[in-house]
C-alpha atoms as a PDB file:
ATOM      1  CA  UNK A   1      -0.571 -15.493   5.322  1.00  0.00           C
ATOM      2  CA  UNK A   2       1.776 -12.958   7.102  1.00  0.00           C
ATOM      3  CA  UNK A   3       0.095 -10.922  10.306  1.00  0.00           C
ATOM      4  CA  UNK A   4       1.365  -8.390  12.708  1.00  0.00           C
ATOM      5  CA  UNK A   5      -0.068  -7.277  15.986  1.00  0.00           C
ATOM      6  CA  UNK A   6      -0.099  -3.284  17.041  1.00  0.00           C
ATOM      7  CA  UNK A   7      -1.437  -3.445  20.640  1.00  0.00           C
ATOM      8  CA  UNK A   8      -4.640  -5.615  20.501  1.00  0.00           C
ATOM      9  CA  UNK A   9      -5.108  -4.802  16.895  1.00  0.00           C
ATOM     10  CA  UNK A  10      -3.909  -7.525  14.306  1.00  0.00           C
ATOM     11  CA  UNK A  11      -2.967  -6.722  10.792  1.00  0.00           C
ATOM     12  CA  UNK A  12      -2.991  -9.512   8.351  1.00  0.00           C
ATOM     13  CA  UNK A  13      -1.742  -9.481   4.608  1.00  0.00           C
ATOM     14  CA  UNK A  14      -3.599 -11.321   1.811  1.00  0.00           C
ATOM     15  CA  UNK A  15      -1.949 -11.638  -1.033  1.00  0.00           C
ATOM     16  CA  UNK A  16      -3.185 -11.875  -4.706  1.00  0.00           C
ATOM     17  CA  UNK A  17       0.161 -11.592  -6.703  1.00  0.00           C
ATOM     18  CA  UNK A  18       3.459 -11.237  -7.068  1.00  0.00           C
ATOM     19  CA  UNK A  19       5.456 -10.027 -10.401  1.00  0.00           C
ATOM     20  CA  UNK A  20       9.308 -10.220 -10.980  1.00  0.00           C
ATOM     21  CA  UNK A  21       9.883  -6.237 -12.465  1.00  0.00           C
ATOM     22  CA  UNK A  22      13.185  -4.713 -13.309  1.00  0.00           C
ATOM     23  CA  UNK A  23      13.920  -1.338 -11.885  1.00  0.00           C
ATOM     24  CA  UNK A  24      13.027   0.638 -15.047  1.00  0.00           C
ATOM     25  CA  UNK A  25       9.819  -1.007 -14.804  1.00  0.00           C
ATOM     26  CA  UNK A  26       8.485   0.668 -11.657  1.00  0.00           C
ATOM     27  CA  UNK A  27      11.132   3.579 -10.885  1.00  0.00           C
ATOM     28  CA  UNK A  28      11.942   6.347 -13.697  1.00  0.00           C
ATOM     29  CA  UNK A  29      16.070   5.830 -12.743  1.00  0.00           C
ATOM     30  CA  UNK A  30      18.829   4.691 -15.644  1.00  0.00           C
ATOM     31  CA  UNK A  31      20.850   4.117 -12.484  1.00  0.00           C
ATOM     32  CA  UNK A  32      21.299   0.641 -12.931  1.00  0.00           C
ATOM     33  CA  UNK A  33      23.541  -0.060  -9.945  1.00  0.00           C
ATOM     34  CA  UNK A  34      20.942   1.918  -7.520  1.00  0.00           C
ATOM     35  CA  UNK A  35      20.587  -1.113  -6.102  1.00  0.00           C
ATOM     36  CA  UNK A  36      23.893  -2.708  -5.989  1.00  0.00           C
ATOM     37  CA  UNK A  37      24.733   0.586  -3.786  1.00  0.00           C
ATOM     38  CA  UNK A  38      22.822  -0.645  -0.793  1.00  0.00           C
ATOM     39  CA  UNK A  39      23.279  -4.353   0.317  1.00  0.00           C
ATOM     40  CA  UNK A  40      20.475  -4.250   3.073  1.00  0.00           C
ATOM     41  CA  UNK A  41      17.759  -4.855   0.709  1.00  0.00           C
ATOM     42  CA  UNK A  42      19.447  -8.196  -0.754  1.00  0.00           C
ATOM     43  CA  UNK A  43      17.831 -10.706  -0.899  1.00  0.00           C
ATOM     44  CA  UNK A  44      14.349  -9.759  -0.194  1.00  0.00           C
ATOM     45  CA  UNK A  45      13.858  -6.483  -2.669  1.00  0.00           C
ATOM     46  CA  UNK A  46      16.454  -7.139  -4.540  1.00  0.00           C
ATOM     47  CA  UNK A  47      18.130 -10.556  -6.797  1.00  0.00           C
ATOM     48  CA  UNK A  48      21.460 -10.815  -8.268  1.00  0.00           C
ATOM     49  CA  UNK A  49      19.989 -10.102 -12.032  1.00  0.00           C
ATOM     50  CA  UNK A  50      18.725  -6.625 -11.072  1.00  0.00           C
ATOM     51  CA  UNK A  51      15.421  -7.378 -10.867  1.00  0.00           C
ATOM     52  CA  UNK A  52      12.769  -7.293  -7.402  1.00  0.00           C
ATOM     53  CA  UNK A  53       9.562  -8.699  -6.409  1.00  0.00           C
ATOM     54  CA  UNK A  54       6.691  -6.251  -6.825  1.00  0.00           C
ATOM     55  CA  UNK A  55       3.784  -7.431  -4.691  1.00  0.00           C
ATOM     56  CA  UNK A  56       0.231  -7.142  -5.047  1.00  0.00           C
ATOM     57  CA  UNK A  57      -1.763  -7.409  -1.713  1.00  0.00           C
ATOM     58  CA  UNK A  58      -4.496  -6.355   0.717  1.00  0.00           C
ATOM     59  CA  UNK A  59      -4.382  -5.306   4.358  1.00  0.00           C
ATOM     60  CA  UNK A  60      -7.367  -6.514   7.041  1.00  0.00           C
ATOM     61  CA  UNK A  61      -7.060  -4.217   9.909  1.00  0.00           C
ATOM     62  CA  UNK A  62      -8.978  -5.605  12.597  1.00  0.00           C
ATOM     63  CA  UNK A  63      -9.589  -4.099  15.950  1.00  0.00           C
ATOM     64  CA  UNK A  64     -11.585  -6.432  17.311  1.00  0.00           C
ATOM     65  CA  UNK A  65     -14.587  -4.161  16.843  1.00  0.00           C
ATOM     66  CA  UNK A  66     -13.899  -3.125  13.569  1.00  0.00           C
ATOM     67  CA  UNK A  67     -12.632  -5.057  10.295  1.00  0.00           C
ATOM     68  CA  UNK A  68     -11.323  -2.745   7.513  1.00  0.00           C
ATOM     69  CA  UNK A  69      -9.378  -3.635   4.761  1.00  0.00           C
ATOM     70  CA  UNK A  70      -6.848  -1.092   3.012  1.00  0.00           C
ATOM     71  CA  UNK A  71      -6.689  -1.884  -0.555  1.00  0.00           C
ATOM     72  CA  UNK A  72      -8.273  -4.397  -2.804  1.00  0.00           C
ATOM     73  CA  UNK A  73      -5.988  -5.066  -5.172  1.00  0.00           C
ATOM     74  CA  UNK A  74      -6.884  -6.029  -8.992  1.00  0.00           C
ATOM     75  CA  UNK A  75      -9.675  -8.204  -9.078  1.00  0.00           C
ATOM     76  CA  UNK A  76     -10.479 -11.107 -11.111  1.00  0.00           C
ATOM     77  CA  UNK A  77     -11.818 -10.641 -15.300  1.00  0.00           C
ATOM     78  CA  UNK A  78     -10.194  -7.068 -15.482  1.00  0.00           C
ATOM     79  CA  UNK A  79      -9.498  -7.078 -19.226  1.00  0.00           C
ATOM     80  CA  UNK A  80      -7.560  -3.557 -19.800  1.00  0.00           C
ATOM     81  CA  UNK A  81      -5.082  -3.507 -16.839  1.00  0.00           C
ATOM     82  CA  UNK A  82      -1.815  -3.248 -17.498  1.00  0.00           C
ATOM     83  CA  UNK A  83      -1.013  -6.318 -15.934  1.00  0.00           C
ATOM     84  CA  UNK A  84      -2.442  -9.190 -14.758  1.00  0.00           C
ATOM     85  CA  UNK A  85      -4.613  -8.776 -17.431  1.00  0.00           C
ATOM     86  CA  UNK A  86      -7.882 -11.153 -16.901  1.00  0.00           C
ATOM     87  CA  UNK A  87      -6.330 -12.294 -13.311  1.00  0.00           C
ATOM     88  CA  UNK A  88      -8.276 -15.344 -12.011  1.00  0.00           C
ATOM     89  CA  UNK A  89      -7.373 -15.688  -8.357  1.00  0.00           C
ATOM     90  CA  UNK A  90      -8.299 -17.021  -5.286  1.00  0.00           C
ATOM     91  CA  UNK A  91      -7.725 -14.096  -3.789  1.00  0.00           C
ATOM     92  CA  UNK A  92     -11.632 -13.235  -2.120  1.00  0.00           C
ATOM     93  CA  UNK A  93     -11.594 -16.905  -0.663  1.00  0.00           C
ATOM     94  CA  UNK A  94      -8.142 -16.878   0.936  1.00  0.00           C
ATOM     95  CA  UNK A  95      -9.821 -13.782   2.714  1.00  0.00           C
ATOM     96  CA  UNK A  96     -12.819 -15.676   3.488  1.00  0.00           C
ATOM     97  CA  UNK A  97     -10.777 -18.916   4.900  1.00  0.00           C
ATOM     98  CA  UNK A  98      -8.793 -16.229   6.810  1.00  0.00           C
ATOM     99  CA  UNK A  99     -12.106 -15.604   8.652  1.00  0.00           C
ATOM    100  CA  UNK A 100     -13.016 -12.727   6.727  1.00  0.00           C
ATOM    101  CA  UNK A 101     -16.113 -13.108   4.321  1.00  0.00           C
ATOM    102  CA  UNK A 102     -16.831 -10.541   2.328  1.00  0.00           C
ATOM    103  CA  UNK A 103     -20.104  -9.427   4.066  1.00  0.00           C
ATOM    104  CA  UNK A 104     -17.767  -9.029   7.795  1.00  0.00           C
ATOM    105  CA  UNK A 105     -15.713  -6.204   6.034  1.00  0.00           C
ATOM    106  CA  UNK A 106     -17.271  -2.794   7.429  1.00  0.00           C
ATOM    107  CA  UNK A 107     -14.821  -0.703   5.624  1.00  0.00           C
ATOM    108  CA  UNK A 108     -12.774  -0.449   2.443  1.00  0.00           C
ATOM    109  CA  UNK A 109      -9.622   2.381   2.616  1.00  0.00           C
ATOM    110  CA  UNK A 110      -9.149   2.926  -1.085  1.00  0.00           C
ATOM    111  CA  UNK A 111      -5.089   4.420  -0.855  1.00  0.00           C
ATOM    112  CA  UNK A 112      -5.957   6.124  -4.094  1.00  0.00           C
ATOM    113  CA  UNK A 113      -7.914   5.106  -7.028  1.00  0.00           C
ATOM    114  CA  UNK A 114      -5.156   3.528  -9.364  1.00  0.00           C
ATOM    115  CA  UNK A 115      -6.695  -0.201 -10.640  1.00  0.00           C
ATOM    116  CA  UNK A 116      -4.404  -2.600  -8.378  1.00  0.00           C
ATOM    117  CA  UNK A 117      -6.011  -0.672  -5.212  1.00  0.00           C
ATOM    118  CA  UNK A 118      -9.805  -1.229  -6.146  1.00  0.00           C
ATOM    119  CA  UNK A 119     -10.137  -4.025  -8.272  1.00  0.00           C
ATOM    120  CA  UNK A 120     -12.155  -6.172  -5.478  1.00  0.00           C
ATOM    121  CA  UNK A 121     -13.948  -3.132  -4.743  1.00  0.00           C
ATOM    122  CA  UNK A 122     -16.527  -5.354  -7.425  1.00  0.00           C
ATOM    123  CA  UNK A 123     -16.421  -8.427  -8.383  1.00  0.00           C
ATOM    124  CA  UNK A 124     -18.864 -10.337 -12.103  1.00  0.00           C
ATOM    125  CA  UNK A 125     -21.679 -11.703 -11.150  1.00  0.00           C
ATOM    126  CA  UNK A 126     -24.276 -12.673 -13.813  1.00  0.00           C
ATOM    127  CA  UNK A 127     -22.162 -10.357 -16.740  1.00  0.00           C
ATOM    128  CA  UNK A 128     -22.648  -7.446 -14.233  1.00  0.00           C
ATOM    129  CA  UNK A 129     -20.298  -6.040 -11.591  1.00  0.00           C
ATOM    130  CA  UNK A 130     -21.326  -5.720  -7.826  1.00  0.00           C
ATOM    131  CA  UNK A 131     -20.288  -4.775  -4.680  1.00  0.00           C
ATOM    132  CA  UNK A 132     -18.173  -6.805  -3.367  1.00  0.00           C
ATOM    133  CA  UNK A 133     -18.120  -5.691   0.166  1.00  0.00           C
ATOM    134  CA  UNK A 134     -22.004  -4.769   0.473  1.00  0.00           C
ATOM    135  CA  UNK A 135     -21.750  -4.021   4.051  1.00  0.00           C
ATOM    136  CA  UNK A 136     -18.286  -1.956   3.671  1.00  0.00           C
ATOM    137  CA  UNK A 137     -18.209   1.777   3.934  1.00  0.00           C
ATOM    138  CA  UNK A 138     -15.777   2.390   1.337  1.00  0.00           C
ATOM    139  CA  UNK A 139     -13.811   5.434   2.022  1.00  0.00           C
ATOM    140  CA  UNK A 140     -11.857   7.626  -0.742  1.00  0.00           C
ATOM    141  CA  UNK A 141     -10.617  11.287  -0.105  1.00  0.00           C
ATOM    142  CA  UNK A 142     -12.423  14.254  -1.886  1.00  0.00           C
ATOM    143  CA  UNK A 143      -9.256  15.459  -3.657  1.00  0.00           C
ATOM    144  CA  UNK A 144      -8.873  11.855  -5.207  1.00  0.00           C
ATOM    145  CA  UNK A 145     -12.462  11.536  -6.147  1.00  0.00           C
ATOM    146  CA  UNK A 146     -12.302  15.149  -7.874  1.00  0.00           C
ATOM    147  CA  UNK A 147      -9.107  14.307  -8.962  1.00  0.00           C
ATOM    148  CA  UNK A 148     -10.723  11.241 -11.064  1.00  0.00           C
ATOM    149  CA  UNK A 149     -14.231  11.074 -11.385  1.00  0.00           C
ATOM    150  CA  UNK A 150     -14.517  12.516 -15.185  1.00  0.00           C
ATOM    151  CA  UNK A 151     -11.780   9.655 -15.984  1.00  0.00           C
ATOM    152  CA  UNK A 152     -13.262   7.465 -18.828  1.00  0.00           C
ATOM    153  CA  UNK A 153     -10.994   4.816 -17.394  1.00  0.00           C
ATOM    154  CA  UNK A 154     -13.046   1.296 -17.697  1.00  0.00           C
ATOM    155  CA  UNK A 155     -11.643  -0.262 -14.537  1.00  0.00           C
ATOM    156  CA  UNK A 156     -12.337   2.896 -12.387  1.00  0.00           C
ATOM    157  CA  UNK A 157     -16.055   3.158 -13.746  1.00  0.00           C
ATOM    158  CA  UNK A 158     -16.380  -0.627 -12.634  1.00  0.00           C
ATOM    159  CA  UNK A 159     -14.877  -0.723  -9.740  1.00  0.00           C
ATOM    160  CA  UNK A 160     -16.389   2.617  -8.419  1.00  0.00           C
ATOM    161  CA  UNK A 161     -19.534   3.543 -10.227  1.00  0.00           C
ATOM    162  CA  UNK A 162     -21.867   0.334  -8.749  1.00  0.00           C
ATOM    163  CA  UNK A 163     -20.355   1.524  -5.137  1.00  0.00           C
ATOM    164  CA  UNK A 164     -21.652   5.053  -5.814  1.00  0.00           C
ATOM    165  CA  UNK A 165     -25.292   3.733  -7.271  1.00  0.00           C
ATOM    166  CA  UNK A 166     -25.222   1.274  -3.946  1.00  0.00           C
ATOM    167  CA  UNK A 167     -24.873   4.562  -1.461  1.00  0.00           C
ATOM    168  CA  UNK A 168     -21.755   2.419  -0.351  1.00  0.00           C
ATOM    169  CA  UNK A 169     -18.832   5.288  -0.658  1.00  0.00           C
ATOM    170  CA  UNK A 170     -17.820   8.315   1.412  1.00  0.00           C
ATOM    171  CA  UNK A 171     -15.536  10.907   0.206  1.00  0.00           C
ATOM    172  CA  UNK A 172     -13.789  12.248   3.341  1.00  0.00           C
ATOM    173  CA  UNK A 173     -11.158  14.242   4.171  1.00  0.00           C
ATOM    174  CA  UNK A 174      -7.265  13.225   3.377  1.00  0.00           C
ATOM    175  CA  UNK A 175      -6.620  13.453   7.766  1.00  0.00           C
ATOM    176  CA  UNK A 176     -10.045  11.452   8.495  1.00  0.00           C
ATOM    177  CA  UNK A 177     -10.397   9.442  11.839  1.00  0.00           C
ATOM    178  CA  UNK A 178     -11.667   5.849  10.481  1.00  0.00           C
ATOM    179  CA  UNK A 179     -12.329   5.080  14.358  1.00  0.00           C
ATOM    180  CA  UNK A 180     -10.797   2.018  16.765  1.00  0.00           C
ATOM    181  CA  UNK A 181      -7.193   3.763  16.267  1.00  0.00           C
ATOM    182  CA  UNK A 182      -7.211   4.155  12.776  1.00  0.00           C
ATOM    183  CA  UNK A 183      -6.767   7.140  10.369  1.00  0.00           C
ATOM    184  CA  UNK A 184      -5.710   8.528   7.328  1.00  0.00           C
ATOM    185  CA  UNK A 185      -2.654  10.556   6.424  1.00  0.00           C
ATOM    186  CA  UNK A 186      -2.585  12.641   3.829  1.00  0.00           C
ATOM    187  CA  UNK A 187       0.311  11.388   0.986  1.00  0.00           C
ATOM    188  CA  UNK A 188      -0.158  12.931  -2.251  1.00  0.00           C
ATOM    189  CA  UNK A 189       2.327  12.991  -5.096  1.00  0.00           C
ATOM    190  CA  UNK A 190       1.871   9.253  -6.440  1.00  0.00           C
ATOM    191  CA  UNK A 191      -1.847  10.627  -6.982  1.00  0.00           C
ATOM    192  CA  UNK A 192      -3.096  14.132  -5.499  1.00  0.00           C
ATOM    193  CA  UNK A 193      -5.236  13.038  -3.115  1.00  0.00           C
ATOM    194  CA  UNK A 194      -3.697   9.619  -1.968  1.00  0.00           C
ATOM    195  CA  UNK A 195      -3.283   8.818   1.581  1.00  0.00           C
ATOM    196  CA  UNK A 196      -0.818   6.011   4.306  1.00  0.00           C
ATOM    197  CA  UNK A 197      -3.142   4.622   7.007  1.00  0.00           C
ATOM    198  CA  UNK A 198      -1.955   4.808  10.427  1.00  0.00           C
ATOM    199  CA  UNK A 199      -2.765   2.334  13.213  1.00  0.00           C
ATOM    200  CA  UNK A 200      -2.003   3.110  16.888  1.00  0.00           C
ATOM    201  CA  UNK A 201      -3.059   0.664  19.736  1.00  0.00           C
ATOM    202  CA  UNK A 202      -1.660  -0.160  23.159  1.00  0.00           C
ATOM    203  CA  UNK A 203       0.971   2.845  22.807  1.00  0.00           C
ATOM    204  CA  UNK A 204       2.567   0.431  19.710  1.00  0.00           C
ATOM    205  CA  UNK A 205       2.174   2.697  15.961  1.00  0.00           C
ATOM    206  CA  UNK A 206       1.941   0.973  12.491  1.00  0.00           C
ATOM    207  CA  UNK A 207       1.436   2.784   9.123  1.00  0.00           C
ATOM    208  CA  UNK A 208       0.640   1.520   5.611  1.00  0.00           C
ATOM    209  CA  UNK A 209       2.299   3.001   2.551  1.00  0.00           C
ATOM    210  CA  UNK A 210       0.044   3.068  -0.135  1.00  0.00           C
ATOM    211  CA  UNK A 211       2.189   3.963  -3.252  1.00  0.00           C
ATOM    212  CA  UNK A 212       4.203   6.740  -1.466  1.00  0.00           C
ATOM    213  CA  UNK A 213       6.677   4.427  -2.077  1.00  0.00           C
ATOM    214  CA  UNK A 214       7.233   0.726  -4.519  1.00  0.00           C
ATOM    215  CA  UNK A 215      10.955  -0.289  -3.366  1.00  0.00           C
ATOM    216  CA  UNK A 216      12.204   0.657   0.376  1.00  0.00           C
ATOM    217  CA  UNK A 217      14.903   2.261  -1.738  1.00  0.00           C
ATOM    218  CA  UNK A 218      13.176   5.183  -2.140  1.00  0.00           C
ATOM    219  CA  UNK A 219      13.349   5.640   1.606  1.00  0.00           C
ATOM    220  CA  UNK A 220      17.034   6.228   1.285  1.00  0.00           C
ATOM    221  CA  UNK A 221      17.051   7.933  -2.154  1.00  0.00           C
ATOM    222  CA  UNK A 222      13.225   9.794  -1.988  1.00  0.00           C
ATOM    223  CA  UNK A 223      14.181  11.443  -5.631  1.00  0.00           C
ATOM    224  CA  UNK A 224      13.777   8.149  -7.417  1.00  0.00           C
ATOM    225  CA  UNK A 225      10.853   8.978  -8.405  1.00  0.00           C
ATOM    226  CA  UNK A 226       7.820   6.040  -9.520  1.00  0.00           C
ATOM    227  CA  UNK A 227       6.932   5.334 -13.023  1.00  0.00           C
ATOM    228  CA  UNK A 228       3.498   6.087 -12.322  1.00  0.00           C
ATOM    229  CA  UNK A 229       3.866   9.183 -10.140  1.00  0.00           C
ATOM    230  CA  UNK A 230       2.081  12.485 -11.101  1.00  0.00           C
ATOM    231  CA  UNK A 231       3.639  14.802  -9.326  1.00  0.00           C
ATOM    232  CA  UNK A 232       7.695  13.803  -9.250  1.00  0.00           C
ATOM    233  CA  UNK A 233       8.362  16.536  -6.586  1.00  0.00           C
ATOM    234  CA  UNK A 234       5.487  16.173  -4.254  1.00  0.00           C
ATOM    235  CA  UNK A 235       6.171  12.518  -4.292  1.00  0.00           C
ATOM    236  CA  UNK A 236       9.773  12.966  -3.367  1.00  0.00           C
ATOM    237  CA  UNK A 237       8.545  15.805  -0.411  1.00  0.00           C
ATOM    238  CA  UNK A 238       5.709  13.014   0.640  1.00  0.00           C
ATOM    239  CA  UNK A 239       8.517  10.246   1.020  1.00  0.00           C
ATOM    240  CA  UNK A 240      10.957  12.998   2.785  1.00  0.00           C
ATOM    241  CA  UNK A 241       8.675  14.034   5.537  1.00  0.00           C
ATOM    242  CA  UNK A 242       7.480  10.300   5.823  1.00  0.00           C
ATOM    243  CA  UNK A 243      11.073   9.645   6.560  1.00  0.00           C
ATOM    244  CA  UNK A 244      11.733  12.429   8.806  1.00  0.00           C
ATOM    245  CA  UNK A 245       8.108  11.210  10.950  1.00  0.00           C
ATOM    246  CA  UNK A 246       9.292   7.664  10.949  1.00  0.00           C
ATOM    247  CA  UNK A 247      12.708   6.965  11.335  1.00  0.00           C
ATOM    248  CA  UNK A 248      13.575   5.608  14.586  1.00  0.00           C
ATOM    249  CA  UNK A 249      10.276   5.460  16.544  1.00  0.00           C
ATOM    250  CA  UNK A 250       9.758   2.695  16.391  1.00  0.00           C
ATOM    251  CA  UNK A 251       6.538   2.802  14.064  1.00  0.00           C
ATOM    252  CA  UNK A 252       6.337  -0.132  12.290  1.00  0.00           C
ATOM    253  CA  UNK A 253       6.394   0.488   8.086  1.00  0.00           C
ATOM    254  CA  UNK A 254       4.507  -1.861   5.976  1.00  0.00           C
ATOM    255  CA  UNK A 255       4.724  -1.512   2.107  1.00  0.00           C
ATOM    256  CA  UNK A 256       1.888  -1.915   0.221  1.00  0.00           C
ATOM    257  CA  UNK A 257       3.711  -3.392  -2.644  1.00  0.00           C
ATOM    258  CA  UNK A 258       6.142  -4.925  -0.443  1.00  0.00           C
ATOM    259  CA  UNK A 259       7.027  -8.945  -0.816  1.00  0.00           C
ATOM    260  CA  UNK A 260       7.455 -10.719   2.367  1.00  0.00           C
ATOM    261  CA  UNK A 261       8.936  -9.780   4.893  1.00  0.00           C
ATOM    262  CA  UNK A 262       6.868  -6.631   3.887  1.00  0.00           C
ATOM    263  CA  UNK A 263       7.445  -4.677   7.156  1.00  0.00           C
ATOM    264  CA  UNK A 264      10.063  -3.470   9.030  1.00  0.00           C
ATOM    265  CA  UNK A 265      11.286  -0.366  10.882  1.00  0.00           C
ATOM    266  CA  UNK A 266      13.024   2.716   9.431  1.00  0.00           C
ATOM    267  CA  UNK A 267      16.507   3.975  11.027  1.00  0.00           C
ATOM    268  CA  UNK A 268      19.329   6.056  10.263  1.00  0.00           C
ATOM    269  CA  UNK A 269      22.879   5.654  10.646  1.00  0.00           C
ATOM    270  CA  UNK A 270      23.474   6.237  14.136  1.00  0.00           C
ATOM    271  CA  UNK A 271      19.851   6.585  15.032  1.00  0.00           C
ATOM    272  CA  UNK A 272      18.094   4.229  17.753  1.00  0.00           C
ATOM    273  CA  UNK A 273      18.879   0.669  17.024  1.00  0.00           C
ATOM    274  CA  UNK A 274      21.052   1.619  14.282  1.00  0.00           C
ATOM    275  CA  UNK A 275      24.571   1.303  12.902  1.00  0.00           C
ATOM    276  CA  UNK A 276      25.520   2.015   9.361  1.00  0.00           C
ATOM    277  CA  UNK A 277      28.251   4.509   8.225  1.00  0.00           C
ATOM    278  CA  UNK A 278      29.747   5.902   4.742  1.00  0.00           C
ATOM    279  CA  UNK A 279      27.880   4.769   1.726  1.00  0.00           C
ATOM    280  CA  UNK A 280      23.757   3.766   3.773  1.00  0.00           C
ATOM    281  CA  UNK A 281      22.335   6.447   1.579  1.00  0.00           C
ATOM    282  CA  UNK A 282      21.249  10.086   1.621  1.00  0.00           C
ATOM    283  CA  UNK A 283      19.527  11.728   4.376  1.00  0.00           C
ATOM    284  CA  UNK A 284      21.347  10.162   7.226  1.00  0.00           C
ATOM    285  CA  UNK A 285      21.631   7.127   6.424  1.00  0.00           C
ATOM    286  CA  UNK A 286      17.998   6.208   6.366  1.00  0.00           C
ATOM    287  CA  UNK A 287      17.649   2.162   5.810  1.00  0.00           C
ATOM    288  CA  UNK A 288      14.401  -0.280   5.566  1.00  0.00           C
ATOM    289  CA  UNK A 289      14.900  -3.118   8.569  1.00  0.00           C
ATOM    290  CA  UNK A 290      12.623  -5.584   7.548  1.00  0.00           C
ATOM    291  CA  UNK A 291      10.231  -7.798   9.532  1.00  0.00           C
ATOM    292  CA  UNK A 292      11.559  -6.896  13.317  1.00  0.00           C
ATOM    293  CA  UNK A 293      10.382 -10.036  14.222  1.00  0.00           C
ATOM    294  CA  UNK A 294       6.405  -8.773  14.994  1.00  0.00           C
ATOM    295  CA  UNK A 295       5.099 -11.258  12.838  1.00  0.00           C
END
């Protein structure tokens, strides 16, 4: 288990899989030496055959008076997703032995409704899918929820539809306050109404990506757009202004598809903290420093 502290809040990532992808897999680029370009991300998102580490994990955010989790990846006995297809993990009791039982989770932050970010959101019981957090307020923004509730999508209507009959979800507002520190940020372009969650304690700042990004690539080059991306431009505006908030504060940057080390800072050439020269990237320089040492 990897964790991170933010003032007296501790994040801690629980991971459910990991899946070796080739660039044309994730990102819609024919560039095949996009990565070759940049040696920072060698040899953690990036190996010598051209291929990188896609991650699938959840976030517990705890505050000490709160305990959300952001994301719940893909769940086990999924039949139609993509990948992972019929996943049988031991994913809900590594959160458990983590000291996190389902029933201590007061919220769920659903990033966006795509099927590796709600998967646990139910879990088979008895041929019949339940909540799987029955305490959890699970939070999804309006604009995502209009954007996708007439979707005949299986997974969705599994993962979200015995939430909704439970009285369990609330559709808020793409800049909510979740409380203890923590709120939304509005990130659309992956999906329209998709948010990064933001986490400020003791005057330290984290923020978690959702799927504004997959590769810390697309920090330096924003127009490499994602496979699955809906909107190609707002995505590359999203990861723009996410650079131009983030780079050299300090703010710690932790990728929701991300393999270890998973976090790290953002700089640009020159910036605080920061070398780099001729050939970093596009928009100053910007590069992905991972881990910083906060674990």
């Amino acid at each position: 288990m990897t964790a991170w502290r933010i003032g007296t809040t501790v994040i801690h990532k629980v991971l459910e899989a990991e899946i070796a992808v080739s660039l044309p897999e994730v990102l819609r680029t024919d560039d095949s030496a996009l990565l070759a370009r940049y040696p920072w991300p060698a040899p953690d998102f990036g190996r010598a055959d051209g291929t990188f580490v896609l991650s699938v994990h959840g976030l517990v955010v705890d505050t000490g008076a709160r305990r959300m989790l952001v994301d719940t990846c893909v769940g086990n006995a999924r039949p139609s997703v993509p990948f992972l297809r019929m996943l049988d993990s031991a994913w809900l009791e590594d959160l458990a032995d983590l000291g996190y039982p389902p029933e201590s989770i007061d919220t769920v932050v659903c990033t966006h409704l795509h099927f590796d970010h709600i998967g646990w959101n139910t879990r088979l019981v008895d041929g019949k899918w339940v909540p799987t957090f029955p305490r959890a307020r699970h939070l999804v923004t309006r604009v995502e929820w209009d954007h996708r509730a007439d979707d005949a999508d299986a997974d969705l209507h599994d993962t979200m539809q015995p939430l909704i009959d439970a009285g369990l979800v609330d559709f808020v507002g793409n800049d909510h306050r979740v409380g203890d520190g923590v709120r939304l940020e509005a990130a659309p372009g992956h999906t329209p109404g998709q948010v990064a969650v933001v986490i400020e304690s003791g005057g330290e700042r984290a923020v978690i990506t959702g799927d504004l990004v997959h590769h810390p690539v697309q920090f330096t080059e924003p127009d490499v757009v994602g496979l699955a991306d809906a909107d190609a431009v707002q995505a590359a505006a999203t990861r723009r202004a996410f650079v131009d908030r983030y780079a050299d504060t300090g703010t710690l940057v932790i990728g929701t598809h991300f393999p270890a080390p998973t976090a790290g800072l953002l700089r640009r050439a020159g910036g605080a903290g920061g070398a780099g020269g001729a050939g970093d990237g596009v928009d100053g320089g910007v590069r992905f420093v991972a881990d910083d040492g906060r674990r």
